[in-house]
Protein backbone atom coordinates (compact mmCIF):
# COMPACT_ATOMS: atom_id res chain seq x y z
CA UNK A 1 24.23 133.14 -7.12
CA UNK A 2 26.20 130.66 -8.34
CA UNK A 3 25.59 127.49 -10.34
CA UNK A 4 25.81 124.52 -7.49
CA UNK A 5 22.27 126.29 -5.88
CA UNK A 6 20.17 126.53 -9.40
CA UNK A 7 17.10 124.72 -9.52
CA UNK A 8 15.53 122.99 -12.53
CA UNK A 9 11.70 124.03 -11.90
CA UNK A 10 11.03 122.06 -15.25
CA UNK A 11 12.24 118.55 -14.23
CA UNK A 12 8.59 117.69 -13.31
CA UNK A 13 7.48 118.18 -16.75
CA UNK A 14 9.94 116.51 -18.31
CA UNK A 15 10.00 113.39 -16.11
CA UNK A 16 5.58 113.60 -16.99
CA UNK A 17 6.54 113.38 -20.37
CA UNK A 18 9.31 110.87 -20.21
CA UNK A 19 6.76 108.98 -18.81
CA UNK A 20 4.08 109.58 -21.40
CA UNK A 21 6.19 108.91 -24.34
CA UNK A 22 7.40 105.51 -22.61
CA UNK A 23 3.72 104.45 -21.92
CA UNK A 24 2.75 105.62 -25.84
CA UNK A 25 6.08 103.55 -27.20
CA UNK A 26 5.06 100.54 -25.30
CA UNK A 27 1.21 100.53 -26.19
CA UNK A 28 2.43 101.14 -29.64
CA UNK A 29 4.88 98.01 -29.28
CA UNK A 30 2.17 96.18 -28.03
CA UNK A 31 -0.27 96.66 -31.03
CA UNK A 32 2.63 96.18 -33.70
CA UNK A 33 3.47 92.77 -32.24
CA UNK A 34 -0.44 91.97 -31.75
CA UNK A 35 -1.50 92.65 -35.71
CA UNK A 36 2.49 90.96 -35.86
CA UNK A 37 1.11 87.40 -34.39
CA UNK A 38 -2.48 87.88 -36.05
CA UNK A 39 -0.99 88.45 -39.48
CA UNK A 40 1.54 85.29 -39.18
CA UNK A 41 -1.41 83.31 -37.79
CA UNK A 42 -3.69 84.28 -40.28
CA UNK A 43 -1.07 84.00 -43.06
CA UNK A 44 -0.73 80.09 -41.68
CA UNK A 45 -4.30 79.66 -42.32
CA UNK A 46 -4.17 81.22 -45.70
CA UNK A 47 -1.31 78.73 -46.65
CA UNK A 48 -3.57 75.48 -45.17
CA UNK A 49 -6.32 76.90 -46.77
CA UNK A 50 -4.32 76.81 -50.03
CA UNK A 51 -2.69 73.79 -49.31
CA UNK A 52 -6.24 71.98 -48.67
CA UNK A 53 -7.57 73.53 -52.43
CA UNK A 54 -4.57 71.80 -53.64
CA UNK A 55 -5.09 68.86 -52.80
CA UNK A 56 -8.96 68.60 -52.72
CA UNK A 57 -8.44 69.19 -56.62
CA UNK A 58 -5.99 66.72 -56.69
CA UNK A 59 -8.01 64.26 -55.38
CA UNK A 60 -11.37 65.34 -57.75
CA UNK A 61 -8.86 64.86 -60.78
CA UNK A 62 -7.96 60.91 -59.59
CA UNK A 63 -11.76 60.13 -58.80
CA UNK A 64 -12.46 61.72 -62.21
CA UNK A 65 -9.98 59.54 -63.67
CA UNK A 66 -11.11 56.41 -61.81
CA UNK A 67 -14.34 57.20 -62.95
CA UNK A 68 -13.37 57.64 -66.47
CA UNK A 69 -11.50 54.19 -66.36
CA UNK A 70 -14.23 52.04 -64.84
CA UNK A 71 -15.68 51.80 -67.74
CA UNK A 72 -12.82 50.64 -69.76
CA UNK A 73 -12.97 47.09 -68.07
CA UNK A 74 -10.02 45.15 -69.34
CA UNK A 75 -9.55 41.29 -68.52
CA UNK A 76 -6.54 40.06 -67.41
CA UNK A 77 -5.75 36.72 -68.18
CA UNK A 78 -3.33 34.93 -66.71
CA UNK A 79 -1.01 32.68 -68.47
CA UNK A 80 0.51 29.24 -66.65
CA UNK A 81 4.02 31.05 -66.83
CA UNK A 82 2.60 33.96 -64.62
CA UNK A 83 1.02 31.91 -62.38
CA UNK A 84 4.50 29.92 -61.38
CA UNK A 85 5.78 33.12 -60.98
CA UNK A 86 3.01 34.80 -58.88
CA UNK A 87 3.29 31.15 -56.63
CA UNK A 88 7.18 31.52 -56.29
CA UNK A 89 6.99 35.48 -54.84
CA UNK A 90 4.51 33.73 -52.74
CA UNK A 91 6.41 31.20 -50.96
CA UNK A 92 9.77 33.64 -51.58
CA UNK A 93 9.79 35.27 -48.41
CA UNK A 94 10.05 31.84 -46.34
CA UNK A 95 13.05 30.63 -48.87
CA UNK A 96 14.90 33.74 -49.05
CA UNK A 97 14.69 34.05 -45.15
CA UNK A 98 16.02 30.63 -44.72
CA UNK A 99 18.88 30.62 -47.39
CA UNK A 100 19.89 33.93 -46.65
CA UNK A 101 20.56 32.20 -42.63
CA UNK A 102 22.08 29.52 -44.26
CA UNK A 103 24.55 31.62 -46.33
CA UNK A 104 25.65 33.08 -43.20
CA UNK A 105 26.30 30.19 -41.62
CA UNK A 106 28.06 29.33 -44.83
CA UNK A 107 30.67 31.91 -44.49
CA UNK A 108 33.99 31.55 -42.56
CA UNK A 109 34.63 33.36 -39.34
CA UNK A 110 36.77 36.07 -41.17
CA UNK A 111 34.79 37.00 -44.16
CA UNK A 112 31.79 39.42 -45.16
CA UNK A 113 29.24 40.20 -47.56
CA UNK A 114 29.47 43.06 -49.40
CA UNK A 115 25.84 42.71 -51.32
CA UNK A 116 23.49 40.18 -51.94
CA UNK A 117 21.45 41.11 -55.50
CA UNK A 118 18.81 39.15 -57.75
CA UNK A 119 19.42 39.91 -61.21
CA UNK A 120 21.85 42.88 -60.13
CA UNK A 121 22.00 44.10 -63.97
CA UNK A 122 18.30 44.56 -64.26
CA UNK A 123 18.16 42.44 -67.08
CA UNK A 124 14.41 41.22 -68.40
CA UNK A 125 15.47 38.26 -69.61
CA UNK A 126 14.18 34.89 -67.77
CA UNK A 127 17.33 33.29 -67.46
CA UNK A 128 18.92 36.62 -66.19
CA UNK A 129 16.15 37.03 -63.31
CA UNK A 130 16.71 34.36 -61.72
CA UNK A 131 20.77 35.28 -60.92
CA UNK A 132 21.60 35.59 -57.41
CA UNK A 133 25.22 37.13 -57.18
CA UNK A 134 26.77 37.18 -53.76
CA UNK A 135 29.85 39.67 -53.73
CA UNK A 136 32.12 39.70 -50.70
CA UNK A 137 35.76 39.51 -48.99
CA UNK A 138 37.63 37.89 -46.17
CA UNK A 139 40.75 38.28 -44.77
CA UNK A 140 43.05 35.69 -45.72
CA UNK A 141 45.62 33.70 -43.29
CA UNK A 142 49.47 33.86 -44.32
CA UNK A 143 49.79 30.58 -45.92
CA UNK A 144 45.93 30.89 -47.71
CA UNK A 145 45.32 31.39 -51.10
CA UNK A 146 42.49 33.42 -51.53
CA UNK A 147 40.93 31.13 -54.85
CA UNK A 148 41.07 28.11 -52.31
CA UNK A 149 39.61 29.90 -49.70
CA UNK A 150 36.67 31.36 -51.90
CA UNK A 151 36.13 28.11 -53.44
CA UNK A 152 35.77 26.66 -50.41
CA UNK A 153 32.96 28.97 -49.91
CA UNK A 154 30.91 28.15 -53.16
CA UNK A 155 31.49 24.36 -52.54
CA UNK A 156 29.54 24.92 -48.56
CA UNK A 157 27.16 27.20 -50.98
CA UNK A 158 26.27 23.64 -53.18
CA UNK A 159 26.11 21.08 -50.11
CA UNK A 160 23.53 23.12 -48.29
CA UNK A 161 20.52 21.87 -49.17
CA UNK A 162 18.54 24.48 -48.31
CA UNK A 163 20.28 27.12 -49.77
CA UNK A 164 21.42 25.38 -53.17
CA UNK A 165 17.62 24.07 -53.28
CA UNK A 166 16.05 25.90 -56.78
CA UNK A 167 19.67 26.31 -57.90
CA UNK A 168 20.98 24.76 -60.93
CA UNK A 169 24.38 26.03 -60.73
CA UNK A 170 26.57 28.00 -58.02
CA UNK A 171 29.85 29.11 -58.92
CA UNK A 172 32.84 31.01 -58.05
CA UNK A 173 32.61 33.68 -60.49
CA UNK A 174 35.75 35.71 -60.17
CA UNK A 175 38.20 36.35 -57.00
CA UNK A 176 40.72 38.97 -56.73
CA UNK A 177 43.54 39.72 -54.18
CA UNK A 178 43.94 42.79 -52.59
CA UNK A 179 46.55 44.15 -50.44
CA UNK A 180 45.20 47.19 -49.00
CA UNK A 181 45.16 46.42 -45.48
CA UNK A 182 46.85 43.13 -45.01
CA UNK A 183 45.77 40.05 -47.69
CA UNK A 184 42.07 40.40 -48.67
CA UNK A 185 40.54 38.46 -51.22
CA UNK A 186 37.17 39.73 -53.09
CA UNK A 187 35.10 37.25 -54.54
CA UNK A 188 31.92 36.91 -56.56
CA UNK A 189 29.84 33.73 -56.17
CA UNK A 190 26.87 33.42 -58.91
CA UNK A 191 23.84 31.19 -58.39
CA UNK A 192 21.98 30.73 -61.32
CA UNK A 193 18.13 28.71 -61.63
């Protein structure tokens, strides 16, 4: 006989267990990737649970504290000096809204602010506080010179009432040329109380 008439009489039995070991590969992939989800979910409940311990204690340790300090009752008394001060950041918001609208209205078509800073050092001292320094730049026509120009911008700064109003002093601090891209002048203004 030759080998184009042979027949397999075991095909049956291996297709059966082709078939069994695919059903017992997908059950098994099935439980892996159901104790899979119920670990991570149960590991996410572990972390909130850990997370909530956290800051349960955290919160026992400041009502311990607060507890601790309510009976260290310290009066604050409140000099005339503070007081001023408490009354100007008070009314600030109001001011500083309105000079800060008229400072823009201040500045010429072709310049802009770079930063606008109360006491920009961090100084403590009363006098330093109170500095407002305005730093910017503007482009600056052919036949301009930039000190004129910037000049011209601290003078506007001292006739506006309402933004020179609680100034002693505002002053063109320093100006410097710059030729970058095209003539640009930097200048610092300085508005001291």
């Amino acid at each position: 006989m030759s080998e184009l008439f042979t027949i397999n009489f075991r095909r049956e039995t291996y297709l059966r267990e082709v078939a069994r070991a695919r059903r017992r590969v997908i059950a098994l992939g099935v439980w892996v990737a159901y104790f899979g989800v119920m670990g991570i979910v149960l590991g996410l409940y572990g972390l909130n649970c850990a997370s909530l311990v956290n800051r349960v204690a955290a919160l026992e340790r400041r009502a311990e504290r607060a507890r601790t300090q309510a009976g260290q009752h310290t009066e604050w008394k409140v000099t005339p000096a503070q007081l001023n001060e408490i009354e100007e950041f008070v009314s600030s918001p109001a001011v500083w809204s309105d000079r800060l609208s008229h400072l823009s209205a201040a500045l010429p078509i072709n310049a802009r602010l770079r930063s606008v800073a109360l006491n920009p050092d961090n100084l403590s001292g009363s006098v330093d506080q109170n500095r407002l320094v305005i730093t910017g730049q503007f482009r600056l026509a052919p036949a301009e010179n930039g000190v004129n120009a910037a000049e011209k911008i601290a003078a506007a700064l001292r006739k506006d009432k309402a933004f020179s109003a609680g100034f002693r002093t505002i002053r063109l601090a320093s100006t410097r040329m710059s030729e970058e891209a095209g003539p640009v002048a930097e200048f610092v203004i300085e508005c001291q109380k």
